[in-house]
Protein backbone atom coordinates (compact mmCIF):
# COMPACT_ATOMS: atom_id res chain seq x y z
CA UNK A 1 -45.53 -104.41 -29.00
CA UNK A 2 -48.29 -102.80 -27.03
CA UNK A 3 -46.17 -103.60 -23.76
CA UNK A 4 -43.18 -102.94 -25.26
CA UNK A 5 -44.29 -99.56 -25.49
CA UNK A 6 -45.96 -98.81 -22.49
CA UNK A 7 -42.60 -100.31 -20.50
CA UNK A 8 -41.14 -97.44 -22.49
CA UNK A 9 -43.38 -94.69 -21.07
CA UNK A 10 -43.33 -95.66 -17.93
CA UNK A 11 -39.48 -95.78 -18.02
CA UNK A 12 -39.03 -92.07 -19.29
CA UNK A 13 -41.58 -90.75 -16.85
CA UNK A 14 -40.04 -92.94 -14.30
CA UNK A 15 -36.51 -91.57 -15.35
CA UNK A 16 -37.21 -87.97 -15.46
CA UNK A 17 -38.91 -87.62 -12.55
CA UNK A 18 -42.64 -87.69 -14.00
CA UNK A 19 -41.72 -84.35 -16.14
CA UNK A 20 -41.78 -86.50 -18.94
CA UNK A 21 -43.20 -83.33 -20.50
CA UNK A 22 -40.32 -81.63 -20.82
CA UNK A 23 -38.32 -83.85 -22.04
CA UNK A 24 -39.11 -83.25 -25.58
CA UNK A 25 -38.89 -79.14 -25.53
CA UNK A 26 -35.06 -80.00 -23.33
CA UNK A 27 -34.10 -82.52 -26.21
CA UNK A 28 -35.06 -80.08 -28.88
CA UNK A 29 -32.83 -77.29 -27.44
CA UNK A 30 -30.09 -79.69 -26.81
CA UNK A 31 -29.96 -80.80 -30.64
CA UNK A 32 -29.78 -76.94 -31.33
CA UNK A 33 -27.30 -76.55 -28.68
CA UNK A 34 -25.31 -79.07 -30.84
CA UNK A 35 -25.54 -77.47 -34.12
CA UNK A 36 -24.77 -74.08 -32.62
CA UNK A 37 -21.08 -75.78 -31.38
CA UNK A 38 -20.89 -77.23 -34.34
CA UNK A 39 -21.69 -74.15 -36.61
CA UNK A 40 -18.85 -72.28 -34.23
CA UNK A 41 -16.95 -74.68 -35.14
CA UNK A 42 -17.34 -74.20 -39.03
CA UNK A 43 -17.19 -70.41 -38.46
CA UNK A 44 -13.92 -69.66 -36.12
CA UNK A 45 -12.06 -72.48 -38.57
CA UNK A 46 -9.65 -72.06 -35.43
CA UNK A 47 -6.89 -74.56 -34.88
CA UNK A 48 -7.41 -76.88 -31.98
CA UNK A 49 -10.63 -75.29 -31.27
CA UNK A 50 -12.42 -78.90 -32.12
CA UNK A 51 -12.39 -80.58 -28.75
CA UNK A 52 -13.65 -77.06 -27.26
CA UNK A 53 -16.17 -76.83 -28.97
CA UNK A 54 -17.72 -80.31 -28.90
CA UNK A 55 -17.14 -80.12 -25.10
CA UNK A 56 -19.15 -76.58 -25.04
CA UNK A 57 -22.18 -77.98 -27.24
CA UNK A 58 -22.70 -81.15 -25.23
CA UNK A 59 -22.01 -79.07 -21.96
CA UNK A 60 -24.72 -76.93 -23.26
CA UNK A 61 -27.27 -79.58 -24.20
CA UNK A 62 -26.68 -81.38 -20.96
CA UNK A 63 -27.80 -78.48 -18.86
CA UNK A 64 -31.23 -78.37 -20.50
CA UNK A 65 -32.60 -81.43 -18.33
CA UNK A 66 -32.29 -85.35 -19.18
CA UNK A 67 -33.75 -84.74 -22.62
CA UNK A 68 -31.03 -82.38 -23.65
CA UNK A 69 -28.11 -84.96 -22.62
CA UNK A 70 -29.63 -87.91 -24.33
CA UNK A 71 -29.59 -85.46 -27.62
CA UNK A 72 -26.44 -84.81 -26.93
CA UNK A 73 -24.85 -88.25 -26.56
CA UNK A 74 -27.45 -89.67 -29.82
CA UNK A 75 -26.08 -86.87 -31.82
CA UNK A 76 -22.51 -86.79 -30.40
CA UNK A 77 -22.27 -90.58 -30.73
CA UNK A 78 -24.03 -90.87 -34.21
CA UNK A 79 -21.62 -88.12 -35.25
CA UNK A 80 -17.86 -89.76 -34.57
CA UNK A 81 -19.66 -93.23 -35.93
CA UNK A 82 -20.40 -91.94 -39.34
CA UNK A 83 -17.09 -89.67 -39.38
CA UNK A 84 -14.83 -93.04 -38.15
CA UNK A 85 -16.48 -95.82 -40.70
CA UNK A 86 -17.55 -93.79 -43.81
CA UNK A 87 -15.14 -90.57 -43.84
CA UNK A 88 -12.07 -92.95 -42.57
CA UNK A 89 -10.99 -90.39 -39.99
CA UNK A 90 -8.49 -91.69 -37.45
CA UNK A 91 -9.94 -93.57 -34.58
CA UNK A 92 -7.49 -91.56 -32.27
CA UNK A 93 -9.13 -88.40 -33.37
CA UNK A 94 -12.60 -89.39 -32.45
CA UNK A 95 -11.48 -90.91 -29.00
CA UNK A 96 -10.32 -87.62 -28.18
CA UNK A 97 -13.43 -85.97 -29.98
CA UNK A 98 -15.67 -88.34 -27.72
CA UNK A 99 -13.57 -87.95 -24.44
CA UNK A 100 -14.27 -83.99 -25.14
CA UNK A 101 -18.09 -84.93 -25.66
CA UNK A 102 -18.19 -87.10 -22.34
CA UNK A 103 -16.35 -84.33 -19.96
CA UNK A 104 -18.83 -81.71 -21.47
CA UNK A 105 -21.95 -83.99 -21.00
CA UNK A 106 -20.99 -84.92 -17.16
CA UNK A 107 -20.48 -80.84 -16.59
CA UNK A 108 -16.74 -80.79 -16.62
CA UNK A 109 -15.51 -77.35 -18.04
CA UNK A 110 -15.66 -76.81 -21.62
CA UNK A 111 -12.90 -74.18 -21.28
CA UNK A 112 -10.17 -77.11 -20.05
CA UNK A 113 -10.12 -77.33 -23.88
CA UNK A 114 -10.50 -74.16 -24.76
CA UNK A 115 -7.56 -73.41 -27.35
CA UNK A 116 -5.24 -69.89 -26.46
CA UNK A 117 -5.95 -67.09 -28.91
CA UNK A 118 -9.99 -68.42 -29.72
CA UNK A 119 -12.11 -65.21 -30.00
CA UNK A 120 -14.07 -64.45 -27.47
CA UNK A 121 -17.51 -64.76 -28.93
CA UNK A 122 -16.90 -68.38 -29.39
């Protein structure tokens, strides 16, 4: 267990460059970068605006650092899991909600969703 755990260490300070530091305050701001999206979302109840806005959060979380994208996949991923098995949403809906998440974590354009007529403020 011991060297299970220090393999981990090593691996995040390895993988982030030895800021490893950071990557807690950068995976904190992603998760709110997340909820922010996803409170948008609640708010504007705008049609189509779905894809945008998961797109925009995990766009968002991604450029905080390394911690900020791994929040963003974990809660991105854990979030179209739970709606596909226990709400029984369509799997085509959550392909395109998790093709949307992927193009805003690799730092496509969160706007190529962007739905016409969505206020500005969102």
């Amino acid at each position: 267990m011991k060297w299970l755990l220090a393999g981990l260490v090593l691996i995040l300070i390895v993988e982030t460059h030895a800021q490893w530091y950071m990557w807690p305050v950068e995976s904190a701001h992603g998760a709110h970068d997340i909820r922010r999206a996803y409170s948008d979302m609640r708010e504007a109840n705008y049609k189509n605006s779905d894809k945008y806005l998961h797109a925009r959060g995990n766009h968002d979380a991604a450029n905080r650092g390394p911690g900020g994208r791994w929040a963003a996949e974990v809660i991105s991923d854990g979030r179209e899991w739970f709606q596909r098995s226990a709400s029984g949403r369509g799997y085509e809906d959550s392909r395109a909600d998790q093709e949307a998440n992927r193009h805003g974590r690799n730092g496509g354009d969160p706007n190529f969703y962007r739905p016409l007529g969505l206020p500005d403020r969102y």
